[in-house]
Protein backbone atom coordinates (compact mmCIF):
# COMPACT_ATOMS: atom_id res chain seq x y z
CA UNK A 1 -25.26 -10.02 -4.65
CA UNK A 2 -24.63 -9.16 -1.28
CA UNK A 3 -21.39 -9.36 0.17
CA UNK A 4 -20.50 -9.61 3.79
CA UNK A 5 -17.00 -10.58 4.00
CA UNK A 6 -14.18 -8.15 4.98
CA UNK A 7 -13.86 -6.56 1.90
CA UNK A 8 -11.28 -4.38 1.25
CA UNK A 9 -7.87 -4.33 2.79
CA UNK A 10 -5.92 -1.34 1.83
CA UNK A 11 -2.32 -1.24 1.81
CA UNK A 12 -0.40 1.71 2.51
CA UNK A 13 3.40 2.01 2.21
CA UNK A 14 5.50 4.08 3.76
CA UNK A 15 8.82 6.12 3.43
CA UNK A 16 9.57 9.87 4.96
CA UNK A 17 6.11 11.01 4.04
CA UNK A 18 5.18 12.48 8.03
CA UNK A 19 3.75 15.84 6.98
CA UNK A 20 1.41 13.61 4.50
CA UNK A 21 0.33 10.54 6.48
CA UNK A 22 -2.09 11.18 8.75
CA UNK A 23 -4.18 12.81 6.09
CA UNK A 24 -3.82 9.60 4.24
CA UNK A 25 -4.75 7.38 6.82
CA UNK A 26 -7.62 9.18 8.32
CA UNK A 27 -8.95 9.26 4.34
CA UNK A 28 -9.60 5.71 5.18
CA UNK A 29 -10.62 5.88 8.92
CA UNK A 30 -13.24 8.46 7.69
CA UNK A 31 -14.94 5.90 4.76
CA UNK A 32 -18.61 6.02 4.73
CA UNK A 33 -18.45 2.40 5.13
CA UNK A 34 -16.50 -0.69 7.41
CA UNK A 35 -15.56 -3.26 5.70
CA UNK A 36 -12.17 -2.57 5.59
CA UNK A 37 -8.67 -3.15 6.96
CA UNK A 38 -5.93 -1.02 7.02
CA UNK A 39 -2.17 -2.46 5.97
CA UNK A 40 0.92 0.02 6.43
CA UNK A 41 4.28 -0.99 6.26
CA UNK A 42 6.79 1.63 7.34
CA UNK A 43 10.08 1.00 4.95
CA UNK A 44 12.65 2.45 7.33
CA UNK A 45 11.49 5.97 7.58
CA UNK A 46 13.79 8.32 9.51
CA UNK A 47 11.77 11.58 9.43
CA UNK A 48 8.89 10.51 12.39
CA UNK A 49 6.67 8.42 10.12
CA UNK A 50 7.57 5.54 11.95
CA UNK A 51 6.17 7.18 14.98
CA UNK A 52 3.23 7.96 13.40
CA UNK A 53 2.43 4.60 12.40
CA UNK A 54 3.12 3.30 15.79
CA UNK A 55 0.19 6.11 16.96
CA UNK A 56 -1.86 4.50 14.98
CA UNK A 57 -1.23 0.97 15.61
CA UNK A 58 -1.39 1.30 19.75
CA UNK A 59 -5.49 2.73 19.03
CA UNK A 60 -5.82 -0.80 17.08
CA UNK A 61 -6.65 1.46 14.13
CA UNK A 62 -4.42 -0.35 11.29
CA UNK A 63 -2.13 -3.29 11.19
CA UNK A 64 1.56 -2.25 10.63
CA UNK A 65 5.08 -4.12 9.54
CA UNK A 66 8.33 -2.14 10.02
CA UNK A 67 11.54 -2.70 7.99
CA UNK A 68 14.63 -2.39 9.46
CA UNK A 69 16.39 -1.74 5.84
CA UNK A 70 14.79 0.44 3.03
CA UNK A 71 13.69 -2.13 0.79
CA UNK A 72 11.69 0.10 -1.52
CA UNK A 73 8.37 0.42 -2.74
CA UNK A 74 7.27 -2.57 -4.58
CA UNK A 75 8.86 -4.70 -1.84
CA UNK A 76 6.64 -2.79 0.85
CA UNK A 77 3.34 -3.19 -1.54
CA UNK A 78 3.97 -7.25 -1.87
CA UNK A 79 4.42 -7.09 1.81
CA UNK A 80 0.69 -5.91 2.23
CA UNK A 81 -0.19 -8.24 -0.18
CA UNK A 82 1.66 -11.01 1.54
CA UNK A 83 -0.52 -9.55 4.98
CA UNK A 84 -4.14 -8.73 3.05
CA UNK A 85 -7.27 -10.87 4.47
CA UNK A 86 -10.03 -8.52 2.17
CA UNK A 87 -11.64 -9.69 -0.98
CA UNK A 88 -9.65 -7.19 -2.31
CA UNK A 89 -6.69 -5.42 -2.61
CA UNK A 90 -6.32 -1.70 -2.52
CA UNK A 91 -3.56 0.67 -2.54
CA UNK A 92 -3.00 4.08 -1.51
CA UNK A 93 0.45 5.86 -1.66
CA UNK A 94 1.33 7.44 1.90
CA UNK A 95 0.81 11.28 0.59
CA UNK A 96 -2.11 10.61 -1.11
CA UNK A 97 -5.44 9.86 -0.04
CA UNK A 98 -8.92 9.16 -0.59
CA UNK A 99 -12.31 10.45 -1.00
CA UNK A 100 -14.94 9.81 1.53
CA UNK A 101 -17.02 7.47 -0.60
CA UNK A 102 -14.35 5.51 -2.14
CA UNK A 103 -14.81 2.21 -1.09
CA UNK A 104 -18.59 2.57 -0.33
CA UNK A 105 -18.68 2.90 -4.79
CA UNK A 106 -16.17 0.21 -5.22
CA UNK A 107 -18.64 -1.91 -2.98
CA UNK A 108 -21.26 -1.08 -5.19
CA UNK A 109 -19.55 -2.00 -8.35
CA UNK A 110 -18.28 -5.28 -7.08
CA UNK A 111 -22.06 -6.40 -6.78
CA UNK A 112 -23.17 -5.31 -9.36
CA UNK A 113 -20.73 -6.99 -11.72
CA UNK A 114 -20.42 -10.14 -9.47
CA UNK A 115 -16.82 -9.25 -8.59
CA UNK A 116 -14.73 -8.41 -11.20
CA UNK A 117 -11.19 -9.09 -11.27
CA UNK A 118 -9.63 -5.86 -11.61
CA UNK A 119 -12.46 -1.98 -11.03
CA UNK A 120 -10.67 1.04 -12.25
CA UNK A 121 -11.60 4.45 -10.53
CA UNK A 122 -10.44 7.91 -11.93
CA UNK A 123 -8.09 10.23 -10.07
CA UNK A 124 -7.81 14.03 -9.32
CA UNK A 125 -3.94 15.59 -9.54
CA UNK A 126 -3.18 18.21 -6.28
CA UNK A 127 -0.66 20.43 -7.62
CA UNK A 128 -0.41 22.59 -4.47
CA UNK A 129 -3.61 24.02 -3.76
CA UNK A 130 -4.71 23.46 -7.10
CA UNK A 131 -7.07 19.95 -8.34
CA UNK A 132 -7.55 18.99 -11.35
CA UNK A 133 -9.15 15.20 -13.08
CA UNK A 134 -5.92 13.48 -13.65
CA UNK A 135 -7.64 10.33 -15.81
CA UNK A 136 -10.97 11.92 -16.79
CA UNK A 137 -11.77 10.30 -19.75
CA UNK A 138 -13.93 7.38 -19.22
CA UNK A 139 -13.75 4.42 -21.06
CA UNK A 140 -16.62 4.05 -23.52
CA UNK A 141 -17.32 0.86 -23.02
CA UNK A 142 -20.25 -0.19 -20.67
CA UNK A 143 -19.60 -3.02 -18.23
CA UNK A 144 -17.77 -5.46 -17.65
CA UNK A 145 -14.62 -6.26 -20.72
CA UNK A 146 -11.15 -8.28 -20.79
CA UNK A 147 -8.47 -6.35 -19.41
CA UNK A 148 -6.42 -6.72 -22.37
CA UNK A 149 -9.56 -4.64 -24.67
CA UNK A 150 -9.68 -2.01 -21.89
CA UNK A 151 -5.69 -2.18 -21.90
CA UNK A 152 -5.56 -1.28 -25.91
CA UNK A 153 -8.80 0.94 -26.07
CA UNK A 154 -7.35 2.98 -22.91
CA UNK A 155 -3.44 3.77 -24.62
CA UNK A 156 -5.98 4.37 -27.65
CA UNK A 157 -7.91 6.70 -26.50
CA UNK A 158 -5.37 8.14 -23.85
CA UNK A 159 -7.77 7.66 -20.90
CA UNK A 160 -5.48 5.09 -19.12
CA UNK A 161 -2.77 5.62 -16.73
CA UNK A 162 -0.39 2.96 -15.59
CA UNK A 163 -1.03 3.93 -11.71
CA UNK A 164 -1.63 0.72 -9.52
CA UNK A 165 -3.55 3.32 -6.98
CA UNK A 166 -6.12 4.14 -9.43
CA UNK A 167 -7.45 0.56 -9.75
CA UNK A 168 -8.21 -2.24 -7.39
CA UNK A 169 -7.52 -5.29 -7.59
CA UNK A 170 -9.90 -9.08 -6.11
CA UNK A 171 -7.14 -10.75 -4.41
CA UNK A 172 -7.94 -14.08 -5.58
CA UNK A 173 -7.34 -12.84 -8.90
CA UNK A 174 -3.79 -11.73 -7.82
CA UNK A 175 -2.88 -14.62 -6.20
CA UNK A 176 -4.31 -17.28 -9.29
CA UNK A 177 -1.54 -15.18 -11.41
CA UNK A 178 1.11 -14.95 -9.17
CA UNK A 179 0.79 -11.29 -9.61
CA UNK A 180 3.36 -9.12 -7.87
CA UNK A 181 5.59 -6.04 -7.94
CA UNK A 182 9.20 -6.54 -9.38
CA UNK A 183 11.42 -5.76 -6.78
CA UNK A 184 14.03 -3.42 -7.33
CA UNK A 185 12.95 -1.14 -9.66
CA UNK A 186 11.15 1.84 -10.16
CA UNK A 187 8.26 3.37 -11.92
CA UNK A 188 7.14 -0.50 -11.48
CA UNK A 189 3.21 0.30 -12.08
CA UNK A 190 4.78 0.17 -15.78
CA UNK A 191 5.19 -2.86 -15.79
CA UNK A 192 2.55 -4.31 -12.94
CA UNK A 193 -0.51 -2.54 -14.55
CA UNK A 194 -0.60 -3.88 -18.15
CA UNK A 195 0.71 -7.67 -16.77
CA UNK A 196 -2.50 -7.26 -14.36
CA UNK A 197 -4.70 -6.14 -17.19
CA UNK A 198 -3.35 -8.48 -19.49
CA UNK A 199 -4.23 -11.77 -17.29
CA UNK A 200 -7.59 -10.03 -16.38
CA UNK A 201 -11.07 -11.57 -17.78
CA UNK A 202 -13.09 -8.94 -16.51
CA UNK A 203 -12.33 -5.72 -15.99
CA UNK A 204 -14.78 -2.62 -14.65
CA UNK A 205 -14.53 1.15 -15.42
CA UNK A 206 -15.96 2.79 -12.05
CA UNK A 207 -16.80 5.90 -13.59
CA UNK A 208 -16.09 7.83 -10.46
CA UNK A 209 -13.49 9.71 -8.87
CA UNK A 210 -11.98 8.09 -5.72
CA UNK A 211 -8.14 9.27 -5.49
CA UNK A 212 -6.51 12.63 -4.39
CA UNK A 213 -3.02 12.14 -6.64
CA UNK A 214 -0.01 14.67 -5.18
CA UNK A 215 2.20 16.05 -8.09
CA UNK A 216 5.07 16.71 -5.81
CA UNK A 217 9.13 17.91 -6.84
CA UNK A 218 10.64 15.29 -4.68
CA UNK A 219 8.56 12.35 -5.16
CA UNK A 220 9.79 9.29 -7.47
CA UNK A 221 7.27 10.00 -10.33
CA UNK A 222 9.15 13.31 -11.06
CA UNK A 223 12.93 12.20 -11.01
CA UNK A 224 14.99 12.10 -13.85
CA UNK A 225 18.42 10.23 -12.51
CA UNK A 226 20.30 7.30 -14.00
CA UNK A 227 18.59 4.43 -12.18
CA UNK A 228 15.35 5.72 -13.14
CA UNK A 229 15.60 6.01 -16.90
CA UNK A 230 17.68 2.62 -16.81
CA UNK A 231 14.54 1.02 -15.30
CA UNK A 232 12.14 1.95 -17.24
CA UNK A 233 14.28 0.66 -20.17
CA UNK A 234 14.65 -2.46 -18.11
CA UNK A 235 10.32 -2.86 -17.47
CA UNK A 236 9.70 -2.19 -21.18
CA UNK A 237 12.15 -4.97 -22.01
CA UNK A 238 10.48 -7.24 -18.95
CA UNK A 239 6.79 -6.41 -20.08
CA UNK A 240 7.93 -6.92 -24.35
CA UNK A 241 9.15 -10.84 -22.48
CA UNK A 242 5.88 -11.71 -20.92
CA UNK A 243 3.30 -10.76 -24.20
CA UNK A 244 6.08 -13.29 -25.95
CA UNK A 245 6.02 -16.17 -22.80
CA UNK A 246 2.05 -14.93 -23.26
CA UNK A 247 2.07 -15.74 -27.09
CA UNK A 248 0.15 -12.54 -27.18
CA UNK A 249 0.27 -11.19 -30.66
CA UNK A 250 1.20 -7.84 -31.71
CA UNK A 251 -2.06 -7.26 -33.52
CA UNK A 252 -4.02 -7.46 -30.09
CA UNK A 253 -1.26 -5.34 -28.01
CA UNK A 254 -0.46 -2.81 -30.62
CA UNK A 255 -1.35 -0.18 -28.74
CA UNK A 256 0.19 -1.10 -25.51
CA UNK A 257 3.48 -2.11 -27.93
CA UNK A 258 3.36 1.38 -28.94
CA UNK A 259 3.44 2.63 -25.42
CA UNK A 260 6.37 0.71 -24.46
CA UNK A 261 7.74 1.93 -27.43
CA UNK A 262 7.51 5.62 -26.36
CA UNK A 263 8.82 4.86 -22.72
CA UNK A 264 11.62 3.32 -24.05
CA UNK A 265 12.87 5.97 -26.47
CA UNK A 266 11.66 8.55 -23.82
CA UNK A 267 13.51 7.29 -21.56
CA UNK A 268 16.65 6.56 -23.37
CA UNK A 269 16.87 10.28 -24.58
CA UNK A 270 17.00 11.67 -20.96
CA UNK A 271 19.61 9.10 -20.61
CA UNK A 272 21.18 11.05 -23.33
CA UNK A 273 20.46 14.34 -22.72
CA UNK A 274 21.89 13.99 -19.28
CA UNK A 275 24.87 11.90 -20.79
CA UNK A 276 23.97 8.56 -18.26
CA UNK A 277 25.98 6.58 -20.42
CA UNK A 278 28.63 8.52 -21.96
């Protein structure tokens, strides 16, 4: 089917990330293809980013929000969902950014499959000057599947990460399932990505690699302090609650059960190692 709609909006959040942005943004601005907007929400930065945003905005190049009070990640990635006019929703982390022909494949696997609900693309990991495939192991399974099978045969055959960037989402999907991120915590892809999957009817593995994934020391993925480990303790509870409100048995979400299971007790001995609650 062909599909001429404004397609994708992409939804960039941002906090103290200047030496990264522009890369990020101009990832997008470079796409082999048009039918795109570009959301970014600055989140109080204090280190120029603002600035840059403002650059970007005057040349009528993206559309832009600006916080006044660090409200944190998930709130700025509801914001840009709150803002998003494309068919669907994409997000890219402000140090991150894109391949050329990102969307351009995403557009082709949207007609194909008659517009899935949720497309999942694979990822490379930048460790300095070094890539390597962060999720390279496709999932077996040909077409189009529920999100809950590609959920459990993903944790089952340790091809699927929890990252909201490496997937995107038809917004009309998001919004029929009141789909957001829970405010105030951290790690929250946790807890968004199997809820997303788990509502999903029909979910697509892309097969191709779209995202450029920094590994960096100071960045939330690789902190270990209190508020951290006491969120993800807080998610696993949160996610355990909806597959009960779901009535989702434990037989069908064994696998993702499991990983919840090994977040939790992760979690809870760097709590102890580091003596969080002593």
């Amino acid at each position: 089917m062909k599909i001429e709609k404004l397609l994708f909006s992409v939804i960039i959040p941002v906090y103290n990330t200047r030496d990264y942005l522009p890369m990020a943004i101009e990832s997008v601005l470079k796409q082999d293809c048009t039918d795109y907007e570009i959301i970014v929400i600055d989140d109080d930065s204090s280190d120029g980013s603002r600035e840059v945003v403002k650059g970007y905005e005057k040349r009528g190049e993206i559309i832009a929000a600006y916080n006044e009070k660090n409200q944190g990640l998930s709130t700025a990635r509801n914001q840009g969902i709150e803002m998003a006019r494309g068919e669907y929703i994409v997000f890219l982390d402000s140090d991150d950014y894109f391949s050329r022909d990102a969307l351009s494949n995403f557009r082709k696997k949207i007609e194909e499959y008659d517009q899935p609900d949720i497309i999942a693309g694979h990822a490379y990991r930048l460790n300095g000057t070094c890539i390597s495939k962060k999720r390279g192991n496709k999932s077996p399974i040909v077409g189009v599947m529920k999100g809950r099978d590609f959920l459990e045969d993903g944790y089952r055959r340790d091809y699927l990460f929890a990252c909201s960037q490496f997937y995107i989402y038809r917004r009309d999907f998001i919004e029929e399932k009141n789909l957001r991120f829970k405010e105030g915590l951290v790690h929250e892809d946790e807890l968004f990505t199997p809820k997303a999957m788990i509502c999903a009817q029909r979910v697509v593995d892309g097969d191709f690699e779209f995202y450029y994934h920094r590994n960096r020391p100071g960045s939330i993925s690789n902190k270990r302090e209190k508020k951290h480990v006491e969120d993800i303790r807080t998610l696993c509870k949160e996610l355990e609650q909806f597959l009960e409100d779901r009535g989702e048995s434990p037989k069908n979400t064994c696998y993702l059960r499991d990983h919840m299971a090994v977040l939790y007790m992760s979690a809870t001995s760097v709590g102890l190692e580091n003596h969080f609650w002593m």
